[in-house]
PDB file of N, CA and C in Angstrom:
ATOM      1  N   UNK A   1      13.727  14.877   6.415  1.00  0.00           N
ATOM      2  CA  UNK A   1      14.206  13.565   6.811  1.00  0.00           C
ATOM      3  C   UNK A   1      13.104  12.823   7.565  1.00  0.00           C
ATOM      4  N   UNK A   2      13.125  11.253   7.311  1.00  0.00           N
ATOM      5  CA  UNK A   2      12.269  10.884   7.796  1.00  0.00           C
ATOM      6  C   UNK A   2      12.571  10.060   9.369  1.00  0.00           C
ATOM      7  N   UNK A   3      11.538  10.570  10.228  1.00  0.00           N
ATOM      8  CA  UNK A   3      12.172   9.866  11.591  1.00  0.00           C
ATOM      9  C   UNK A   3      11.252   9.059  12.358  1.00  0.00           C
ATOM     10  N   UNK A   4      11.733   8.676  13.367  1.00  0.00           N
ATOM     11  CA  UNK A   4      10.266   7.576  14.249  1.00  0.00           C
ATOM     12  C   UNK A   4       9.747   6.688  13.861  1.00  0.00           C
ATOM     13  N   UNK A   5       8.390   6.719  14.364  1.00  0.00           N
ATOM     14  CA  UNK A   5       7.762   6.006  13.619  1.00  0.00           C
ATOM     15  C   UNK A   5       7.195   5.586  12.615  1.00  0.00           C
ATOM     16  N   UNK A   6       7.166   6.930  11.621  1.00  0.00           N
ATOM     17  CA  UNK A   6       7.199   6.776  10.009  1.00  0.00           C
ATOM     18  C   UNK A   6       8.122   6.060   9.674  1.00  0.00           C
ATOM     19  N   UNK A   7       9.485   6.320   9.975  1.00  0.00           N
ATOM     20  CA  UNK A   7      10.924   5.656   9.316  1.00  0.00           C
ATOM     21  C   UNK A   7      10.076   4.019   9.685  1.00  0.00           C
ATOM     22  N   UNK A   8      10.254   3.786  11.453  1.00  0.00           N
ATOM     23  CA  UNK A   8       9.995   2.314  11.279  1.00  0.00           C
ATOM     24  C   UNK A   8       8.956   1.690   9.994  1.00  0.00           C
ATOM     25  N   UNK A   9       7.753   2.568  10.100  1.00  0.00           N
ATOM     26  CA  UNK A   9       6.644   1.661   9.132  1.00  0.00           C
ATOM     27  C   UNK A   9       7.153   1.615   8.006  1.00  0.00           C
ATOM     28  N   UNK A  10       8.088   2.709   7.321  1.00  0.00           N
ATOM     29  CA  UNK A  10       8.799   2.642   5.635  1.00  0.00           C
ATOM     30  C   UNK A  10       9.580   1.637   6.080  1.00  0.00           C
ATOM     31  N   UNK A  11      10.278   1.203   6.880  1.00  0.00           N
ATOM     32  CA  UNK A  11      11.774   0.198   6.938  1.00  0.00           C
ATOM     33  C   UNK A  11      10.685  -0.873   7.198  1.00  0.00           C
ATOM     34  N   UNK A  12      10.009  -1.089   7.639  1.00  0.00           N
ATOM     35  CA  UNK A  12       9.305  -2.525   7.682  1.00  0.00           C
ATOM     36  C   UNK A  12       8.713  -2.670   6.121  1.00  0.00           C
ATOM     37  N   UNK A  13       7.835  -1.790   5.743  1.00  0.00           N
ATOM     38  CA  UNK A  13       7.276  -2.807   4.495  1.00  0.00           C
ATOM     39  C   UNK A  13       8.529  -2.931   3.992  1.00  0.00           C
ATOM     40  N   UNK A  14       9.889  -2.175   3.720  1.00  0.00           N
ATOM     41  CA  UNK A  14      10.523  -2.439   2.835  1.00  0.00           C
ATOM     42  C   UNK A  14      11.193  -3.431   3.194  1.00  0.00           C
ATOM     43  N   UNK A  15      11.303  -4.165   4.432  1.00  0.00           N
ATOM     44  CA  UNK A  15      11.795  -5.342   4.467  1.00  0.00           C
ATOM     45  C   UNK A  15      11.289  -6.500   4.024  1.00  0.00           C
ATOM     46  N   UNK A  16       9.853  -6.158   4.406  1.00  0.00           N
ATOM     47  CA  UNK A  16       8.678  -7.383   4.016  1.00  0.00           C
ATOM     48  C   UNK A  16       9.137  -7.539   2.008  1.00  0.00           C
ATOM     49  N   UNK A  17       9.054  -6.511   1.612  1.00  0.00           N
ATOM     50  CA  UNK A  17       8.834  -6.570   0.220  1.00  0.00           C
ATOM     51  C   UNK A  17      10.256  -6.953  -0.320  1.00  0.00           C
ATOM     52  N   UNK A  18      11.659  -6.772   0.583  1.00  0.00           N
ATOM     53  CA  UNK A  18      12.912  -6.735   0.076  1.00  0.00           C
ATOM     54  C   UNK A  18      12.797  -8.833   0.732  1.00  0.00           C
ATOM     55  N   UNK A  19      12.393  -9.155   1.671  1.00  0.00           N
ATOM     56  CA  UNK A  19      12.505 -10.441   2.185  1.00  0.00           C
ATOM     57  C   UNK A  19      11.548 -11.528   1.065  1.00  0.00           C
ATOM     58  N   UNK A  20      10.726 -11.003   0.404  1.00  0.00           N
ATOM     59  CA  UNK A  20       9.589 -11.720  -0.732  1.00  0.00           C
ATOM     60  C   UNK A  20      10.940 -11.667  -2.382  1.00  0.00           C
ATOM     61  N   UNK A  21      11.928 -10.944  -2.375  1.00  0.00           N
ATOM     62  CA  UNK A  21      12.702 -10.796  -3.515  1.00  0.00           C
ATOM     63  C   UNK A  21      12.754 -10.018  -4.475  1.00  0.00           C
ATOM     64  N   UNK A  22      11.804  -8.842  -4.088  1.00  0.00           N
ATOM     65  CA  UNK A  22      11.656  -7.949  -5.009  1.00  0.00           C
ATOM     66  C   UNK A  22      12.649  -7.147  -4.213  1.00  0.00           C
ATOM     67  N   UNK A  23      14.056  -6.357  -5.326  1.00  0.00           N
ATOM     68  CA  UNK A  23      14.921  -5.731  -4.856  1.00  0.00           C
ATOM     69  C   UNK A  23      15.179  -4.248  -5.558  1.00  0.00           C
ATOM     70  N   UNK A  24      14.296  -4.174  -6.690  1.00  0.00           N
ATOM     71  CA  UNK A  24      14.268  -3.054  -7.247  1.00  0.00           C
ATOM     72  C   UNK A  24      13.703  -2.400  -6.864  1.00  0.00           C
ATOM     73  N   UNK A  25      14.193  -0.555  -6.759  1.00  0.00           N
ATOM     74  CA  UNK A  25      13.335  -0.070  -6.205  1.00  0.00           C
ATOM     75  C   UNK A  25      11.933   0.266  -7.297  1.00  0.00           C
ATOM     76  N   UNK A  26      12.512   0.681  -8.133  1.00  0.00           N
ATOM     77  CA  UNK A  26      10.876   1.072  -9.360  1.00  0.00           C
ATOM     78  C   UNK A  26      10.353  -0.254  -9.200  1.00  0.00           C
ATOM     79  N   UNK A  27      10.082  -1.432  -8.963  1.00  0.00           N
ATOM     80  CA  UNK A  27       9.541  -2.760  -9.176  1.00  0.00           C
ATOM     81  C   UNK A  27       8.583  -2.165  -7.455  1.00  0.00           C
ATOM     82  N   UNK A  28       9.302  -1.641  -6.384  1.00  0.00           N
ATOM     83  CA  UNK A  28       8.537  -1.616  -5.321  1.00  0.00           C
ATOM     84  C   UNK A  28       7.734  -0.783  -5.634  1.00  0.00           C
ATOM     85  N   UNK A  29       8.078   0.472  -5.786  1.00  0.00           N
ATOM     86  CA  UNK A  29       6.791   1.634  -6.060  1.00  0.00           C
ATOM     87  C   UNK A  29       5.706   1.260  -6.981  1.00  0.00           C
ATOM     88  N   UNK A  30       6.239   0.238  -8.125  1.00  0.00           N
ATOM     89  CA  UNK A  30       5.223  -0.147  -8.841  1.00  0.00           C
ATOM     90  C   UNK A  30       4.260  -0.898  -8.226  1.00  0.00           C
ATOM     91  N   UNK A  31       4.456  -1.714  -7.144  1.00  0.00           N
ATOM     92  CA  UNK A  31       3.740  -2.595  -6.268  1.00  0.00           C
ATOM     93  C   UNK A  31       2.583  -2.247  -5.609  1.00  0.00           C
ATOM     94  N   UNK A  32       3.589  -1.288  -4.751  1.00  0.00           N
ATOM     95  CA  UNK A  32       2.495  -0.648  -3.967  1.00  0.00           C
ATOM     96  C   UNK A  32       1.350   0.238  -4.713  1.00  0.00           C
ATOM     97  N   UNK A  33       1.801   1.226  -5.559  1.00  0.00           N
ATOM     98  CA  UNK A  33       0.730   1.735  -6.419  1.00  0.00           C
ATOM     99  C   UNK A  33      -0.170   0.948  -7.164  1.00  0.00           C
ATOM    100  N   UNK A  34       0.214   0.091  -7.335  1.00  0.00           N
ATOM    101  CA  UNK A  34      -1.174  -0.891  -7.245  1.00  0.00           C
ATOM    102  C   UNK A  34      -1.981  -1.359  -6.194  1.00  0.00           C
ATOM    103  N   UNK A  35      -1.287  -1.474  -4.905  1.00  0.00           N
ATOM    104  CA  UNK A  35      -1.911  -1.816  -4.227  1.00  0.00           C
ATOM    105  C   UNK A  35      -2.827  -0.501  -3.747  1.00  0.00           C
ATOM    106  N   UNK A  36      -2.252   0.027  -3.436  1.00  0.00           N
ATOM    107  CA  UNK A  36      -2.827   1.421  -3.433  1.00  0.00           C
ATOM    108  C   UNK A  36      -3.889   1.840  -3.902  1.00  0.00           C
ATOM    109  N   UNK A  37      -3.694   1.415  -5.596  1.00  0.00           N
ATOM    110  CA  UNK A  37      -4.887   1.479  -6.409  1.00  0.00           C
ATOM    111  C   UNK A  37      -6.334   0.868  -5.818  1.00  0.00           C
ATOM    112  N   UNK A  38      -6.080  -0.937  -6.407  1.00  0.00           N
ATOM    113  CA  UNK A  38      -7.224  -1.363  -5.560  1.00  0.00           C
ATOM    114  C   UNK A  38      -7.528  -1.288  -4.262  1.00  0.00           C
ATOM    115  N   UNK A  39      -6.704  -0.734  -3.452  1.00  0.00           N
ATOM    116  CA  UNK A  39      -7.479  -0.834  -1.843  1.00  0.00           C
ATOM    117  C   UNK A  39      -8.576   0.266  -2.612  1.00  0.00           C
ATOM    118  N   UNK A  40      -8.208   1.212  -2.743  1.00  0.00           N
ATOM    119  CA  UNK A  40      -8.842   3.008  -3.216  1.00  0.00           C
ATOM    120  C   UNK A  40     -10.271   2.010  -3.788  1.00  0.00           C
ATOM    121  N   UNK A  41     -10.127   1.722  -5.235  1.00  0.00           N
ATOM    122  CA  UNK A  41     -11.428   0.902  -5.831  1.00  0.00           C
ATOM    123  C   UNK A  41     -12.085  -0.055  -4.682  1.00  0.00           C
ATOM    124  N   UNK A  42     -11.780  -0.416  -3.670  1.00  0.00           N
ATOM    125  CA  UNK A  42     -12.349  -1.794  -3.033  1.00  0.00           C
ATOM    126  C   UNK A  42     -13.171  -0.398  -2.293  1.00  0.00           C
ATOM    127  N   UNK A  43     -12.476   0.718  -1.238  1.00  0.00           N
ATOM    128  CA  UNK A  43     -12.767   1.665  -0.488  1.00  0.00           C
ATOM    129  C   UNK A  43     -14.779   2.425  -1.215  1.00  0.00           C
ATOM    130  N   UNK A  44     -13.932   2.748  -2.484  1.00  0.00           N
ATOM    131  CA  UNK A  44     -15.215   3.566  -3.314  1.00  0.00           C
ATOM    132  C   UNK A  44     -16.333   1.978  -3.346  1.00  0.00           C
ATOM    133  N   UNK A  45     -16.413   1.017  -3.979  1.00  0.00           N
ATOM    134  CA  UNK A  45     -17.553  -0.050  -3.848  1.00  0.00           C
ATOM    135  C   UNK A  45     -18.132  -0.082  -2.520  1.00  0.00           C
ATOM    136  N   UNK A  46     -16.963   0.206  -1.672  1.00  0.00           N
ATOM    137  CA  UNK A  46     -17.781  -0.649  -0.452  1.00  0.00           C
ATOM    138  C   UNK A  46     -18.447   0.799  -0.231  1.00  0.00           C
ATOM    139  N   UNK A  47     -18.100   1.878  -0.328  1.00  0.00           N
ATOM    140  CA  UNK A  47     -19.040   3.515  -0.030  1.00  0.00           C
ATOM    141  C   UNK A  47     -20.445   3.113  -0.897  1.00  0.00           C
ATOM    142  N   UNK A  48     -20.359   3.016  -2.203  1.00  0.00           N
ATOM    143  CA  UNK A  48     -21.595   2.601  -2.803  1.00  0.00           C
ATOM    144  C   UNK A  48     -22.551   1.376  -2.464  1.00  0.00           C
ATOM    145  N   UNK A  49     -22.151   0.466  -1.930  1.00  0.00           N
ATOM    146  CA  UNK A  49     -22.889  -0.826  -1.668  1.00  0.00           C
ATOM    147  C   UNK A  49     -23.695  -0.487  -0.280  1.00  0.00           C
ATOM    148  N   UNK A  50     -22.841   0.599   0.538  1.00  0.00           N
ATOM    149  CA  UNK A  50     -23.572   1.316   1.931  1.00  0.00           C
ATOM    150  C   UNK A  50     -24.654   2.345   1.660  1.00  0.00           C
ATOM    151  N   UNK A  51     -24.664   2.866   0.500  1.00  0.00           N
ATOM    152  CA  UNK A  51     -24.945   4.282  -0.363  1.00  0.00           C
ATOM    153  C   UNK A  51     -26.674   3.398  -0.997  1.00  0.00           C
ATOM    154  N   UNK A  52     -26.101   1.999  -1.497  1.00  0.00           N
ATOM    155  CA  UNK A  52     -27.150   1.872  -2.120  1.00  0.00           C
ATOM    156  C   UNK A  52     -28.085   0.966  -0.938  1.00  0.00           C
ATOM    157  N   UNK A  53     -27.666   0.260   0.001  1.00  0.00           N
ATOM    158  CA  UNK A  53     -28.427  -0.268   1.268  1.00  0.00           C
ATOM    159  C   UNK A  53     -28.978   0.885   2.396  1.00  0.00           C
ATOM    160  N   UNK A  54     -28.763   1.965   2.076  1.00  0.00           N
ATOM    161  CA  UNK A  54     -29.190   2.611   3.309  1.00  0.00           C
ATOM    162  C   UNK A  54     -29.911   3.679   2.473  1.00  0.00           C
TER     163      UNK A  54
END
């Protein structure tokens, strides 16, 4: 079970994302795993752009 302050941070995005109108849940997971995705791709460029300046 999830408690504290994990619960709060899951109950907040899911408000943020339930208050924007997305009410499905597969429509949310799909969201975030994208977002997820590109943060990850933005994370690896910015390692290489440090990789290739230094």
């Amino acid at each position: 079970m999830i408690t504290g302050e994990l619960k709060s941070k899951v109950d907040k995005i899911w408000d943020t994302i339930w208050s924007v109108g997305i009410s499905n849940p597969i429509s949310v997971v799909e969201q975030l795993t994208y977002l997820l995705f590109i943060k990850r791709l933005d994370e690896l460029h910015t390692l290489k752009e440090r990789k290739a300046a230094g």
